[in-house]
C-alpha atoms as a PDB file:
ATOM      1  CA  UNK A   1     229.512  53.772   7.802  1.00  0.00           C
ATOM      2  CA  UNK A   2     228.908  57.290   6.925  1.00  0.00           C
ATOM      3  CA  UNK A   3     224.814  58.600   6.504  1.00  0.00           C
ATOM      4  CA  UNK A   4     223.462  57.888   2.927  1.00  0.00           C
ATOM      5  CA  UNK A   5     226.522  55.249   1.943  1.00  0.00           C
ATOM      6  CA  UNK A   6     224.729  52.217   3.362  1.00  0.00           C
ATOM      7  CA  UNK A   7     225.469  49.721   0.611  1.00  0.00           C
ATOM      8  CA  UNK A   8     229.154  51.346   0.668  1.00  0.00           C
ATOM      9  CA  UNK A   9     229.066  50.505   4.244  1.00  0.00           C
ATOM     10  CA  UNK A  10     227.642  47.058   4.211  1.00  0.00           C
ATOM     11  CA  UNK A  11     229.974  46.073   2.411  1.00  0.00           C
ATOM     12  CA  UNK A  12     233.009  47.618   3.886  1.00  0.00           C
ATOM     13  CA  UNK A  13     232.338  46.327   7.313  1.00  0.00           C
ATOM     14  CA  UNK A  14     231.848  42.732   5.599  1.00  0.00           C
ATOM     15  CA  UNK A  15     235.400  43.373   4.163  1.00  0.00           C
ATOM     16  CA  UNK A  16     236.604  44.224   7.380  1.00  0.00           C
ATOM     17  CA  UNK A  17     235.450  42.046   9.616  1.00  0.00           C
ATOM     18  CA  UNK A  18     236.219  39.256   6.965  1.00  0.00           C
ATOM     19  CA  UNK A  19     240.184  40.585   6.680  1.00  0.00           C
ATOM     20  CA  UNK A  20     240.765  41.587  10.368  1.00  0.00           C
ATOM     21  CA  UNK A  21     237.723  39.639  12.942  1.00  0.00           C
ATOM     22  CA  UNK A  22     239.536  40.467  15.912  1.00  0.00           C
ATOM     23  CA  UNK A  23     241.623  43.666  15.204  1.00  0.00           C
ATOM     24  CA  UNK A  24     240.747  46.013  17.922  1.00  0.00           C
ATOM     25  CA  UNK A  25     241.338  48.661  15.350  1.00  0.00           C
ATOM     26  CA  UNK A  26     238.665  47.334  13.112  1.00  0.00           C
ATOM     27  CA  UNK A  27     236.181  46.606  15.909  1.00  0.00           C
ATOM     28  CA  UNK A  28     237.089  50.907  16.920  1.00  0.00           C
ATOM     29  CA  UNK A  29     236.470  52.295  13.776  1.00  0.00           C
ATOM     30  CA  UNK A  30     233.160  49.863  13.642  1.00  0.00           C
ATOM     31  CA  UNK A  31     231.935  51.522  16.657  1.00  0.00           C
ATOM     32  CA  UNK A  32     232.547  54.878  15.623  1.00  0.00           C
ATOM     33  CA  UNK A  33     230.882  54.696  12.380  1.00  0.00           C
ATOM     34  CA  UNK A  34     227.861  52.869  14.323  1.00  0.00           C
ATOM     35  CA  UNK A  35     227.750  55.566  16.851  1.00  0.00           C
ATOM     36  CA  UNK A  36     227.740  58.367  14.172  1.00  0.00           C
ATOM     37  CA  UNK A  37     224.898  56.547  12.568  1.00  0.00           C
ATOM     38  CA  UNK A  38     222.946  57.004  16.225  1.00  0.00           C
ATOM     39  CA  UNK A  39     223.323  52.806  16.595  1.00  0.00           C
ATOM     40  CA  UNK A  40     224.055  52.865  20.092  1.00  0.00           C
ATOM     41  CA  UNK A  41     223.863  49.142  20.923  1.00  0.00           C
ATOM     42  CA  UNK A  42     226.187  48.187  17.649  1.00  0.00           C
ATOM     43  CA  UNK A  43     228.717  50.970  18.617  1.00  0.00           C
ATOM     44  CA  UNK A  44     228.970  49.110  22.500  1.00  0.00           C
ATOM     45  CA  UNK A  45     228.834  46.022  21.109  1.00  0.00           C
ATOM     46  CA  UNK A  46     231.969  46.623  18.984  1.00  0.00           C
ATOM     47  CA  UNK A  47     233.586  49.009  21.714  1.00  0.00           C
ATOM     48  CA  UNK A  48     233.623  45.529  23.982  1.00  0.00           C
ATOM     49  CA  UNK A  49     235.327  43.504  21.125  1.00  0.00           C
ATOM     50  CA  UNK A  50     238.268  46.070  20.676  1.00  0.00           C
ATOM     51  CA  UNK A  51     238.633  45.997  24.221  1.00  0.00           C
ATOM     52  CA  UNK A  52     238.264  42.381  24.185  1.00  0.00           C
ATOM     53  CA  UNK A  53     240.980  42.183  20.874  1.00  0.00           C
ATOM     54  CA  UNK A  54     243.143  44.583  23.019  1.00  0.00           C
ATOM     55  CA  UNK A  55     242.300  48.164  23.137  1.00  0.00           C
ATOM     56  CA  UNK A  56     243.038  49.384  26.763  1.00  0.00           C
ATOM     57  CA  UNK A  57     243.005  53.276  26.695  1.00  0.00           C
ATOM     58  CA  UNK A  58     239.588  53.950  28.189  1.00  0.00           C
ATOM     59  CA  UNK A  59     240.514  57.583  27.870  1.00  0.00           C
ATOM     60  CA  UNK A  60     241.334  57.412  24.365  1.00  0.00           C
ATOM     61  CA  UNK A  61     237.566  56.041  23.981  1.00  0.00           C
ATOM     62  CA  UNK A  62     235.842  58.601  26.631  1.00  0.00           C
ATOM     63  CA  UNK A  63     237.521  61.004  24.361  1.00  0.00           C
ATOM     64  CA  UNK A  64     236.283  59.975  21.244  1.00  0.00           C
ATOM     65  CA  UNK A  65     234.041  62.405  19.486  1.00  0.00           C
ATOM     66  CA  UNK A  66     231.481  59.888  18.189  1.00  0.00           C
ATOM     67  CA  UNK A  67     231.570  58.257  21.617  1.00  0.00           C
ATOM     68  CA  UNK A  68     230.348  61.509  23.240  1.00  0.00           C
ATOM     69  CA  UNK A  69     226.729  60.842  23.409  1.00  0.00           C
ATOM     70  CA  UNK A  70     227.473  57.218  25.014  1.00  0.00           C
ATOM     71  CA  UNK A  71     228.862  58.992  28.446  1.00  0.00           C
ATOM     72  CA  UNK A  72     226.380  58.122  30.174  1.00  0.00           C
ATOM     73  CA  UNK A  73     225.134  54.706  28.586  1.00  0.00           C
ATOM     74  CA  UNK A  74     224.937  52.102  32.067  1.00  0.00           C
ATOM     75  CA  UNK A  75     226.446  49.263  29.167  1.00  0.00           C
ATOM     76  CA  UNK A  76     229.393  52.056  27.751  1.00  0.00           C
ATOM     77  CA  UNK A  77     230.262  52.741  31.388  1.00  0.00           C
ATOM     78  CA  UNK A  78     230.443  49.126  32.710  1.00  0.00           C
ATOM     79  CA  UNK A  79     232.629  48.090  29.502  1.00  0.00           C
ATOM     80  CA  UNK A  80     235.242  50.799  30.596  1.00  0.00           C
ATOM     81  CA  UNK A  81     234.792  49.699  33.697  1.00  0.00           C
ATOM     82  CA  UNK A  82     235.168  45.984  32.779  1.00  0.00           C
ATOM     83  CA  UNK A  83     238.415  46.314  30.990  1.00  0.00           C
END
């Protein structure tokens, strides 16, 4: 999901989510691209379906770079809360 590859993109997270739906890997690397692309609400939305599919390090996502700028989002901080 990198800047100026939309198309690329599109269809890579079709591919994905077609191959893998509830890979918490998948659902990670979703939300990362999302949240590099400054789509807040799509990055939690696919933070809360790796967690849901399994992810459990909070820390591990706190830490993320792209993730950074979601510290103090009330939905990012309930999710880590949630889980």
């Amino acid at each position: 999901l990198r800047e100026g590859k939309e198309k690329e993109a599109t269809f890579a997270k079709d591919l994905l989510m077609v191959v893998s739906p509830k890979s918490p890997f998948v659902h990670y690397q979703l939300a990362r691209g999302y949240a590099r692309n400054n789509l807040p609400f799509k990055a939690i939305e696919h933070i809360e379906q790796a967690m849901q599919f399994g992810l459990k390090d909070k820390e591990f996502l706190r830490n993320t770079k792209e993730f950074k700028s979601l510290g103090t989002n009330k939905e990012f901080i309930r999710i880590l809360k949630d889980y």
